[in-house]
PDB file of N, CA and C in Angstrom:
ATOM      1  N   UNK A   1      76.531 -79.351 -72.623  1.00  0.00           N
ATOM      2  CA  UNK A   1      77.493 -78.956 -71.631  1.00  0.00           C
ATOM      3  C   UNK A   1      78.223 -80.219 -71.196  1.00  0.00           C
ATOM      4  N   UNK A   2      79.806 -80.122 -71.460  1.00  0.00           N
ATOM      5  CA  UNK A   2      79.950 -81.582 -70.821  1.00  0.00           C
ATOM      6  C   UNK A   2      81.294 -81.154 -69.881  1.00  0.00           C
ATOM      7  N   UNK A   3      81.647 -80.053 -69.751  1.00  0.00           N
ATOM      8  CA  UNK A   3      82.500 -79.476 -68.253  1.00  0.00           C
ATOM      9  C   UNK A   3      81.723 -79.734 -66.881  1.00  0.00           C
ATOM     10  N   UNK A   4      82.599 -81.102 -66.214  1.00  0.00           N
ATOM     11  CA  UNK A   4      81.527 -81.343 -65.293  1.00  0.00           C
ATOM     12  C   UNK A   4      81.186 -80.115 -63.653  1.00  0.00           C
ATOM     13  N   UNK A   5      82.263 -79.178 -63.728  1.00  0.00           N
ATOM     14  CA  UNK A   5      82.338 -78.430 -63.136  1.00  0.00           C
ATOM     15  C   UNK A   5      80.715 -77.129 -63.426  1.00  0.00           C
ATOM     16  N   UNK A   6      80.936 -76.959 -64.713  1.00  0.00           N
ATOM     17  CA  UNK A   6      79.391 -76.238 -65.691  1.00  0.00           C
ATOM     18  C   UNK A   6      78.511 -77.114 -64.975  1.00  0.00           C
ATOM     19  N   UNK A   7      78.286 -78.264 -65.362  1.00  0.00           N
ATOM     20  CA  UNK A   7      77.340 -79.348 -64.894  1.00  0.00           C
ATOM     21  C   UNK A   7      76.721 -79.135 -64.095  1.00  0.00           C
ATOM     22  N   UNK A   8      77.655 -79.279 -62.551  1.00  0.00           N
ATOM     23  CA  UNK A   8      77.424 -78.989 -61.473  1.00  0.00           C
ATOM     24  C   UNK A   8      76.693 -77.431 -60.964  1.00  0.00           C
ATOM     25  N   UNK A   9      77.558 -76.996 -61.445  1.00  0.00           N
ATOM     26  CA  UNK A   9      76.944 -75.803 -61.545  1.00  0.00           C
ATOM     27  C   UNK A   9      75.429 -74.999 -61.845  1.00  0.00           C
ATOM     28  N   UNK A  10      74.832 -75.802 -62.846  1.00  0.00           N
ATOM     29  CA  UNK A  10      73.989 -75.408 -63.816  1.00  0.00           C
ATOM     30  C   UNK A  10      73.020 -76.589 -62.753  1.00  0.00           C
ATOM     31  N   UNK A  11      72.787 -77.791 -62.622  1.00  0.00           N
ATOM     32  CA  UNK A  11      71.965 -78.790 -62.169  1.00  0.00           C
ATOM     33  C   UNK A  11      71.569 -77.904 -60.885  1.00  0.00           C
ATOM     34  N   UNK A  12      72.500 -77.671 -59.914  1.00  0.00           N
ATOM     35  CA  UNK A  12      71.629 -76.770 -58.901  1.00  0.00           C
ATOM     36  C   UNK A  12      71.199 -75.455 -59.307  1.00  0.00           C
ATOM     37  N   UNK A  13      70.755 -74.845 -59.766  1.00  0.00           N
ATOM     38  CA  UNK A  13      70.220 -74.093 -60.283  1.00  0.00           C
ATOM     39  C   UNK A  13      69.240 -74.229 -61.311  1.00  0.00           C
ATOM     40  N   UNK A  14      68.714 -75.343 -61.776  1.00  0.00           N
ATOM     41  CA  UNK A  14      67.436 -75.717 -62.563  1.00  0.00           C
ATOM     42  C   UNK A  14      66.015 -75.257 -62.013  1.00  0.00           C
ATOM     43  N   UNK A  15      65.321 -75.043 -62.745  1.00  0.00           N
ATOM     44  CA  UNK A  15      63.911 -74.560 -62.171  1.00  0.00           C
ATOM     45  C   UNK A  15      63.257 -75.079 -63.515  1.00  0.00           C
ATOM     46  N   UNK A  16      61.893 -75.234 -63.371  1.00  0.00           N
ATOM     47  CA  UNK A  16      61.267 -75.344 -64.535  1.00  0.00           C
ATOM     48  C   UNK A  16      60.825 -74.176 -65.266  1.00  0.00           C
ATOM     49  N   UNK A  17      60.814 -74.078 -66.462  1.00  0.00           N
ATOM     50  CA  UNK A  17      60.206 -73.080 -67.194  1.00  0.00           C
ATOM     51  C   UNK A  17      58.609 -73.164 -67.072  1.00  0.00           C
ATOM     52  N   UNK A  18      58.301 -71.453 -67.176  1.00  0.00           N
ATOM     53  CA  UNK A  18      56.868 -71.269 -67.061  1.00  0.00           C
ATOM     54  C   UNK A  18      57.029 -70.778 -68.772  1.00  0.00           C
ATOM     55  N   UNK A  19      55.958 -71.251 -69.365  1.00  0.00           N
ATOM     56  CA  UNK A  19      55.522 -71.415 -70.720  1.00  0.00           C
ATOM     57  C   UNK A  19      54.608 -70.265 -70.824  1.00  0.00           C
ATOM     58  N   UNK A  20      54.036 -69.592 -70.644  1.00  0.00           N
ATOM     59  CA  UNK A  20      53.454 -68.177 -70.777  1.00  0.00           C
ATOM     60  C   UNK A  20      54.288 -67.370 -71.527  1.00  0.00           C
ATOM     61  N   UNK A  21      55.378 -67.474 -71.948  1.00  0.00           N
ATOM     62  CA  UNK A  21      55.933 -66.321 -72.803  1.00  0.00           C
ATOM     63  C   UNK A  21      55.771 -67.376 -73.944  1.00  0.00           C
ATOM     64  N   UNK A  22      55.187 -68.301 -74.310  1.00  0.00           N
ATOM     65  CA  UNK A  22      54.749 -68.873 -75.239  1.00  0.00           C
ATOM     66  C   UNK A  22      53.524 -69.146 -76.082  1.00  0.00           C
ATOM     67  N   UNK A  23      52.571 -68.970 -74.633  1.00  0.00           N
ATOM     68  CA  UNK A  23      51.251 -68.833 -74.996  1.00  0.00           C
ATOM     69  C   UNK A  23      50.700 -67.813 -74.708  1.00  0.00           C
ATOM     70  N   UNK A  24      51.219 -66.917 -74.142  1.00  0.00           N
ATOM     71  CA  UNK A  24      50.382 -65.306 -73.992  1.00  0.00           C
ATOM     72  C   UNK A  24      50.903 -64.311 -74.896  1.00  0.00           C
ATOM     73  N   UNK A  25      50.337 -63.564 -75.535  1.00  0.00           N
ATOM     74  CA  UNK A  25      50.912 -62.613 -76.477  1.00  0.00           C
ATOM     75  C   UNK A  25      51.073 -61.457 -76.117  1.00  0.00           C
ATOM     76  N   UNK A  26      52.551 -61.022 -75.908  1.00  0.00           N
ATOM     77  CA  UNK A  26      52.783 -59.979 -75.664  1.00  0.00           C
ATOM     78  C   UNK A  26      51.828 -58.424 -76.416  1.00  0.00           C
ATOM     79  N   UNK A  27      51.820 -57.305 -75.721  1.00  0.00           N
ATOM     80  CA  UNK A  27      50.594 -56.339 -76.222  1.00  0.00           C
ATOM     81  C   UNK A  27      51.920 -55.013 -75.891  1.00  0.00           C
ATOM     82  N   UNK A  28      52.301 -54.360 -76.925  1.00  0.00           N
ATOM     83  CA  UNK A  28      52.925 -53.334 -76.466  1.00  0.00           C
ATOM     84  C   UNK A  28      52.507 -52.496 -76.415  1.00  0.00           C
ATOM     85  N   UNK A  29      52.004 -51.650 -75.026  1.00  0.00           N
ATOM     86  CA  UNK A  29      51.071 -50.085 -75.063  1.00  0.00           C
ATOM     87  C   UNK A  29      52.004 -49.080 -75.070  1.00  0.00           C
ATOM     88  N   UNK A  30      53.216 -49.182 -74.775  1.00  0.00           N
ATOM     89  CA  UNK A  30      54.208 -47.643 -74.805  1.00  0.00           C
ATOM     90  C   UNK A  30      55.090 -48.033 -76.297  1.00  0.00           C
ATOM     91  N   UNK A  31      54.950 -46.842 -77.141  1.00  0.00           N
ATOM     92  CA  UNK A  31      55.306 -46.661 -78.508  1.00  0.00           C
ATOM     93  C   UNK A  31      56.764 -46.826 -78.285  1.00  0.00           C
ATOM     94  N   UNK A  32      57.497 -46.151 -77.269  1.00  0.00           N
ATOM     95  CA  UNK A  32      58.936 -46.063 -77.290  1.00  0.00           C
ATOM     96  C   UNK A  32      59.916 -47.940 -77.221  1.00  0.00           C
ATOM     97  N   UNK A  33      58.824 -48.754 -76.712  1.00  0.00           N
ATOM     98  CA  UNK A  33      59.303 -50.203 -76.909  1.00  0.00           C
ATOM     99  C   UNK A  33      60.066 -50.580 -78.359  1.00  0.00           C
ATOM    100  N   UNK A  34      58.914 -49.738 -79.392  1.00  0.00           N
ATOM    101  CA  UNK A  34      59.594 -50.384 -80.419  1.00  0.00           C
ATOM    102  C   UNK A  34      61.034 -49.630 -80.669  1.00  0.00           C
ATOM    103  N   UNK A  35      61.647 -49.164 -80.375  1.00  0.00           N
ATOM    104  CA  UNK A  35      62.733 -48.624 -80.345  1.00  0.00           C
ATOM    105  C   UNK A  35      63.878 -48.911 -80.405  1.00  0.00           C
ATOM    106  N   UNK A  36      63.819 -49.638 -79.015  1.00  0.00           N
ATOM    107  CA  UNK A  36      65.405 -50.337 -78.759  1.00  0.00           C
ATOM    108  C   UNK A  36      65.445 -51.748 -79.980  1.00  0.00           C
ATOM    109  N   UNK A  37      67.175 -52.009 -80.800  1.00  0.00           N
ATOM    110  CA  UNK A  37      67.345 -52.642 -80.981  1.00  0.00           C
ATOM    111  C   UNK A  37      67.191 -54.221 -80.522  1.00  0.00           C
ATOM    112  N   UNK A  38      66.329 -54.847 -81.330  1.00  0.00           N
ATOM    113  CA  UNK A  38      66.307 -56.252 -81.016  1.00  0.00           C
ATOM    114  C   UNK A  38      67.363 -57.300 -81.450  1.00  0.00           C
ATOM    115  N   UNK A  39      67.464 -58.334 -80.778  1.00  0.00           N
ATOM    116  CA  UNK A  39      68.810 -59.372 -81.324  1.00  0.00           C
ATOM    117  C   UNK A  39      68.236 -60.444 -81.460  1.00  0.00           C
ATOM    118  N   UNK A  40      68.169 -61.420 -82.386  1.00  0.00           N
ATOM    119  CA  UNK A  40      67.711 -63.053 -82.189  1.00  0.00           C
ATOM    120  C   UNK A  40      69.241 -63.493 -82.518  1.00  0.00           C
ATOM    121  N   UNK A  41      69.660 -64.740 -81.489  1.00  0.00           N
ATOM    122  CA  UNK A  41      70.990 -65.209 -81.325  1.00  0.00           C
ATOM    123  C   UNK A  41      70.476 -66.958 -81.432  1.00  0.00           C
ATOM    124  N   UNK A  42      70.519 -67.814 -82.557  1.00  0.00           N
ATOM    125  CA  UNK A  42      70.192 -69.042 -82.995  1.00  0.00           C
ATOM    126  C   UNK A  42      71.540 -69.940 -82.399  1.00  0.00           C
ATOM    127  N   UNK A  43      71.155 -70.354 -81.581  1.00  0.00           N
ATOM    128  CA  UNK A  43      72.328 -71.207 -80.672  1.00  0.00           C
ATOM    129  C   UNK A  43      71.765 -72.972 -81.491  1.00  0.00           C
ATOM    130  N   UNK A  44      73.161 -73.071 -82.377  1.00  0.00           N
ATOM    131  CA  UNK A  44      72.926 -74.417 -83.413  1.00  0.00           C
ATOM    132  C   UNK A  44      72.815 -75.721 -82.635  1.00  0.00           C
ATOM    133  N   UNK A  45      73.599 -75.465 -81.815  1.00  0.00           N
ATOM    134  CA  UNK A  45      73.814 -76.949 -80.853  1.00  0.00           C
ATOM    135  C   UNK A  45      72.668 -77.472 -80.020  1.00  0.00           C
ATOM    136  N   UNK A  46      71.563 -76.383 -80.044  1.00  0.00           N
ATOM    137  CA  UNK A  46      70.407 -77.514 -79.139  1.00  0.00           C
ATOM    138  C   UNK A  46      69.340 -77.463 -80.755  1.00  0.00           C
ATOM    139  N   UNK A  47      68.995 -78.827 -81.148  1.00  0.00           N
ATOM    140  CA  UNK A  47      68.123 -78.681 -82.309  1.00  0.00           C
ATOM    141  C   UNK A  47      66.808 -78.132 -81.569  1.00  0.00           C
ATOM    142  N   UNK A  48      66.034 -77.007 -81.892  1.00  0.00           N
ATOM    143  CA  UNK A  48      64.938 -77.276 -81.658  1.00  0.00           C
ATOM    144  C   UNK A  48      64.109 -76.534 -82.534  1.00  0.00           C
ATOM    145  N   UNK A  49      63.152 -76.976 -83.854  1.00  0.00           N
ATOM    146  CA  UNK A  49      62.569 -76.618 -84.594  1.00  0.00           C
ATOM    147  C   UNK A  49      61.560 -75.039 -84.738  1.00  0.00           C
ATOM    148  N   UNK A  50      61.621 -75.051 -83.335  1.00  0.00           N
ATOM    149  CA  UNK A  50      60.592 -74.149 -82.848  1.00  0.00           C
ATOM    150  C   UNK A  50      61.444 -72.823 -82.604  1.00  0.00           C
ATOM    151  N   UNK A  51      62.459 -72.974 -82.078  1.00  0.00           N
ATOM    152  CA  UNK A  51      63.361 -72.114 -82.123  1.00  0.00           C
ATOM    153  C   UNK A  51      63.859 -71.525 -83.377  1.00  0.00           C
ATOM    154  N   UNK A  52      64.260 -72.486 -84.204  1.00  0.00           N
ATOM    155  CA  UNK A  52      64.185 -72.210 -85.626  1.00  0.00           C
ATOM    156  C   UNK A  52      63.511 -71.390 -86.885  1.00  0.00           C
ATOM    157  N   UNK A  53      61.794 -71.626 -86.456  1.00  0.00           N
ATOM    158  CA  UNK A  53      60.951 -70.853 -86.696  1.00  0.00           C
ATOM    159  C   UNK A  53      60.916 -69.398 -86.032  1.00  0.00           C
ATOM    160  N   UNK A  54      61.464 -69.028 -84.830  1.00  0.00           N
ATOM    161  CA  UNK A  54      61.669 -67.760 -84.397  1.00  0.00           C
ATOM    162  C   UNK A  54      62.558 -67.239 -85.179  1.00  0.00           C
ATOM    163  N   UNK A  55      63.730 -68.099 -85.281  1.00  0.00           N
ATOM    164  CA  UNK A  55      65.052 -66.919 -85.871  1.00  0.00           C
ATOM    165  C   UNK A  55      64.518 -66.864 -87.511  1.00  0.00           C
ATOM    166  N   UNK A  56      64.169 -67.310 -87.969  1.00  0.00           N
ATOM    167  CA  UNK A  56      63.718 -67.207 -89.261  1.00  0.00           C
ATOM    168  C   UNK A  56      62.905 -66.225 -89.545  1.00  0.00           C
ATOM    169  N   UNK A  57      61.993 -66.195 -88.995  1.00  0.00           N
ATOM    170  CA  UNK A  57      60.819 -65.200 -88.867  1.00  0.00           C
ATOM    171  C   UNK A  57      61.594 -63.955 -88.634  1.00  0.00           C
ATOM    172  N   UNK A  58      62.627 -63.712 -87.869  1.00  0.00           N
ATOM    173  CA  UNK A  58      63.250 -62.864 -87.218  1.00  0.00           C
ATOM    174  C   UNK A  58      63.968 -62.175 -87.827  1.00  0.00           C
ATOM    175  N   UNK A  59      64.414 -63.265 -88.858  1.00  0.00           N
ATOM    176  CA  UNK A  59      65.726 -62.750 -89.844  1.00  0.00           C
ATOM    177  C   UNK A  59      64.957 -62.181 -91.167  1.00  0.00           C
ATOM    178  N   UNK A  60      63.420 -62.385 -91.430  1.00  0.00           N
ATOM    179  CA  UNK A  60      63.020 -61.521 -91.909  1.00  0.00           C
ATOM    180  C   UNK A  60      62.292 -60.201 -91.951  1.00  0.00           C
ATOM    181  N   UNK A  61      62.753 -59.964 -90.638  1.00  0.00           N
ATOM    182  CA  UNK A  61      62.219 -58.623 -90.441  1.00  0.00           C
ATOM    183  C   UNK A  61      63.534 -57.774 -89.917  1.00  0.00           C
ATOM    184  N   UNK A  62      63.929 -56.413 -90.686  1.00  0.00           N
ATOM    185  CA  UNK A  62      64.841 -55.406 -90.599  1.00  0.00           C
ATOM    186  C   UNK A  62      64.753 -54.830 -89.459  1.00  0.00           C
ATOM    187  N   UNK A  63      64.250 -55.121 -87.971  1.00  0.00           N
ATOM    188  CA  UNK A  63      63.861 -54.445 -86.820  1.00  0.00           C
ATOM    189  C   UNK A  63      65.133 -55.438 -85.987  1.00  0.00           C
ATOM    190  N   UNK A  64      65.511 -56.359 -86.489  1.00  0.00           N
ATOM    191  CA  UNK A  64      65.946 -57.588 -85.728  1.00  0.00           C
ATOM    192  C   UNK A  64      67.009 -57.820 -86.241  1.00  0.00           C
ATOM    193  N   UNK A  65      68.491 -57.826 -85.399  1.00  0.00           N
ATOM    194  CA  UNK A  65      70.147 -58.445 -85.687  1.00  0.00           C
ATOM    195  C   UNK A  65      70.024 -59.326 -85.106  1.00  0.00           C
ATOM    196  N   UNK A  66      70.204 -60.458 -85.931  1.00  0.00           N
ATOM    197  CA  UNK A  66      69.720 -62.028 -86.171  1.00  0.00           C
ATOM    198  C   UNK A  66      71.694 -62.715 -86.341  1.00  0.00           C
ATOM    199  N   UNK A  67      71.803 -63.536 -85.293  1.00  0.00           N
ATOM    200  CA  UNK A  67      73.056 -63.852 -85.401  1.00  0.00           C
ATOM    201  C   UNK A  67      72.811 -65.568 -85.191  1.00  0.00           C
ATOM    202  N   UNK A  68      74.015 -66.375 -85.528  1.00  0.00           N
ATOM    203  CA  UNK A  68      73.985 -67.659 -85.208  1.00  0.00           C
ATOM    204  C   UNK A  68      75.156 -68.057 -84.184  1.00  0.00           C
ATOM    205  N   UNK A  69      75.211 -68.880 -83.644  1.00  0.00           N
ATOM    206  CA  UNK A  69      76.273 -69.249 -82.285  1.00  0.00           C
ATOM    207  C   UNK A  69      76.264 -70.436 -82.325  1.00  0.00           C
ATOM    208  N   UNK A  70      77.608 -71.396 -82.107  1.00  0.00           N
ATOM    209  CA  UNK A  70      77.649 -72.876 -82.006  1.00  0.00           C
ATOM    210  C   UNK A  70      77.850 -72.998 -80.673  1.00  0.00           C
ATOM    211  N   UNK A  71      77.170 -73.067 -79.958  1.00  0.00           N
ATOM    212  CA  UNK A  71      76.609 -73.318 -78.689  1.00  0.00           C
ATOM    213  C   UNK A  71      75.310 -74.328 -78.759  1.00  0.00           C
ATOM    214  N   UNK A  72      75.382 -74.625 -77.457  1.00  0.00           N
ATOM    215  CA  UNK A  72      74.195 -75.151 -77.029  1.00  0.00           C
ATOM    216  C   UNK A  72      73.539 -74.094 -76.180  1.00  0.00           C
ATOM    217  N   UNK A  73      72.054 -74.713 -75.897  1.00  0.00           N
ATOM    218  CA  UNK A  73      71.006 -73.695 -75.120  1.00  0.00           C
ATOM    219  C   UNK A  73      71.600 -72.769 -74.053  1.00  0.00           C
ATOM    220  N   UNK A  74      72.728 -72.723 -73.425  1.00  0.00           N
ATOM    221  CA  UNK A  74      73.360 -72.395 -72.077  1.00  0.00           C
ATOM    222  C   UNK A  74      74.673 -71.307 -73.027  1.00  0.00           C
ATOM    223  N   UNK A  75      74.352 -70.750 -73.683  1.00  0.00           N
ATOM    224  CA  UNK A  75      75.630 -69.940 -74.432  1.00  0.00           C
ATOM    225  C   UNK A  75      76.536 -68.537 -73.316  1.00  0.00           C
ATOM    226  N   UNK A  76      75.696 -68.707 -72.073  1.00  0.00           N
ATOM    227  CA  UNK A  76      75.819 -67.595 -70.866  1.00  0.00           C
ATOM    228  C   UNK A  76      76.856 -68.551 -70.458  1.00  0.00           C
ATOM    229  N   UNK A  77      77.326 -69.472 -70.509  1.00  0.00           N
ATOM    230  CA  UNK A  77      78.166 -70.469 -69.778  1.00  0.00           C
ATOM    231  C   UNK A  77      78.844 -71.045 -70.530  1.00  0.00           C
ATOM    232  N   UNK A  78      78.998 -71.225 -71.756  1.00  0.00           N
ATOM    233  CA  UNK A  78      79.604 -71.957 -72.834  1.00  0.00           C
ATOM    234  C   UNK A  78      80.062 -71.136 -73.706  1.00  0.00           C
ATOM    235  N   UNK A  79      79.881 -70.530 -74.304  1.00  0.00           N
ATOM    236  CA  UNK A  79      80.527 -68.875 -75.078  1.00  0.00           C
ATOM    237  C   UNK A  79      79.955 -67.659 -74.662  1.00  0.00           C
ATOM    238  N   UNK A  80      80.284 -67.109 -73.568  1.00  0.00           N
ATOM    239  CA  UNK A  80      80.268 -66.277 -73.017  1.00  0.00           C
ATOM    240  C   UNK A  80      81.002 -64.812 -73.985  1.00  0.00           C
ATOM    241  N   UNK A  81      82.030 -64.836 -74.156  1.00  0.00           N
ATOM    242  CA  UNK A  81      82.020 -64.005 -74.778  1.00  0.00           C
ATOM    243  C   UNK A  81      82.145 -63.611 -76.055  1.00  0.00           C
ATOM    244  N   UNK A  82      81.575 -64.758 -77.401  1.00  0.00           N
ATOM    245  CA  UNK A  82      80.673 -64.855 -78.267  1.00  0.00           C
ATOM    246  C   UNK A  82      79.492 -64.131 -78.009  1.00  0.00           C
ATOM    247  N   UNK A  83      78.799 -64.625 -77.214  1.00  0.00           N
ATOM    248  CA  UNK A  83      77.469 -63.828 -76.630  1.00  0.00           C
ATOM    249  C   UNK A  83      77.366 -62.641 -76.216  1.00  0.00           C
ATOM    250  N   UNK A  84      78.453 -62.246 -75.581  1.00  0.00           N
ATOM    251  CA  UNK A  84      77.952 -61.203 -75.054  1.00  0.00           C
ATOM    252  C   UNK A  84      78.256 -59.936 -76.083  1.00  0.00           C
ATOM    253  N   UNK A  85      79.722 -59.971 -77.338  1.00  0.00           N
ATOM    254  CA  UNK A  85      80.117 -59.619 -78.285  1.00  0.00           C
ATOM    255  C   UNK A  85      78.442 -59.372 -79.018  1.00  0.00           C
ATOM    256  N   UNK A  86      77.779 -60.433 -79.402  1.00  0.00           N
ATOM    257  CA  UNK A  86      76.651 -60.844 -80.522  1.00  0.00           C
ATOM    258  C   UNK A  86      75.674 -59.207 -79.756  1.00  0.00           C
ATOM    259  N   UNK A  87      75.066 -59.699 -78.434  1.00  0.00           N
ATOM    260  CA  UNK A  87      74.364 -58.351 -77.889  1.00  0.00           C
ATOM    261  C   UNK A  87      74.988 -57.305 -77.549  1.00  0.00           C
ATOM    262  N   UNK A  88      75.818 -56.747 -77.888  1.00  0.00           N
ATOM    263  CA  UNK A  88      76.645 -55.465 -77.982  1.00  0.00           C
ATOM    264  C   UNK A  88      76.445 -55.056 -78.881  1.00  0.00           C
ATOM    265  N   UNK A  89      76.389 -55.719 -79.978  1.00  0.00           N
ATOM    266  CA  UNK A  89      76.593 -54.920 -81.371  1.00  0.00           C
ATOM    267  C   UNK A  89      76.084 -54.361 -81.615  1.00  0.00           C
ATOM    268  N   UNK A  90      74.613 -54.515 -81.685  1.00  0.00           N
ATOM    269  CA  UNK A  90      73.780 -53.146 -81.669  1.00  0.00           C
ATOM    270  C   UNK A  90      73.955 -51.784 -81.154  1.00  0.00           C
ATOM    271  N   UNK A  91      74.212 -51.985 -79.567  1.00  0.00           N
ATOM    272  CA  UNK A  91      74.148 -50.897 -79.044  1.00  0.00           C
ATOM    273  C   UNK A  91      75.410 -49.844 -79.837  1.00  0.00           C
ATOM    274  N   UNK A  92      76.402 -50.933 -80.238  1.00  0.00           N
ATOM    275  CA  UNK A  92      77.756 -49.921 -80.572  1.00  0.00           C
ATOM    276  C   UNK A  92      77.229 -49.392 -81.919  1.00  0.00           C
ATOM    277  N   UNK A  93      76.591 -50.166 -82.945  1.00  0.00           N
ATOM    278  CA  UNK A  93      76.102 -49.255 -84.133  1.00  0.00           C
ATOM    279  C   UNK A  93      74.738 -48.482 -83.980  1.00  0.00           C
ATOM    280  N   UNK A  94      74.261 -48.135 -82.893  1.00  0.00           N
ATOM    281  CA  UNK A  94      72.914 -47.204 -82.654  1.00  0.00           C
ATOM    282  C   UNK A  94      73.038 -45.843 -83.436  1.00  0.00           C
ATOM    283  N   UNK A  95      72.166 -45.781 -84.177  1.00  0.00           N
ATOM    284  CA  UNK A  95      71.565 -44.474 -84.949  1.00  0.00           C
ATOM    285  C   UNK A  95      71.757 -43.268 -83.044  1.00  0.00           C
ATOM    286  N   UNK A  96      71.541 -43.720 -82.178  1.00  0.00           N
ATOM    287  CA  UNK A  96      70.985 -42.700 -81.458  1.00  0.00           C
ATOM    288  C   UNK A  96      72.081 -42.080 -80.596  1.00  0.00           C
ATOM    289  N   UNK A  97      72.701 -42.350 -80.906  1.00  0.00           N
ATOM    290  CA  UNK A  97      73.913 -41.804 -80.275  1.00  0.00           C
ATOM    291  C   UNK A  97      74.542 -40.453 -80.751  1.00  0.00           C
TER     292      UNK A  97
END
């Protein structure tokens, strides 16, 4: 992010991340979860390997619209509507409609 106005913006509003959606494994007990369309959105501009290994993993499984974005980590603020285009798409091609 280098809009120092974003900057500003974004610095008051920092919190630390809680890491539990990393180390606890999600358990899905209601069948209808698997349902809704999933999206993995690989934002190129922050390297992070680990992230990498998600969208990969992601992009091989047919449950998952797996997109890439030249953004950095903050794509809610930096391509906004790249992003928000990328999680739409699903809903507009839904079988369930």
């Amino acid at each position: 992010m280098t809009d120092e106005a974003d900057l500003t913006w974004m610095l008051a509003r920092l919190r630390p991340t809680p890491l539990g959606h990393f180390t606890s494994p999600v358990r899905l007990v209601n069948p209808a979860a698997e349902r809704p369309p999933r999206t993995c959105i690989r934002c190129r501009g922050w390297p992070n390997p680990g992230f990498d290994r998600y969208a990969q993993a992601a992009s091989q499984d047919p449950r998952w619209h797996c997109h890439q974005l030249d953004s950095g980590h903050l794509p809610y603020r930096t391509s906004p509507h790249q992003l928000a285009a990328m999680l739409l798409q699903p809903a507009a091609s839904s079988d369930d409609s």
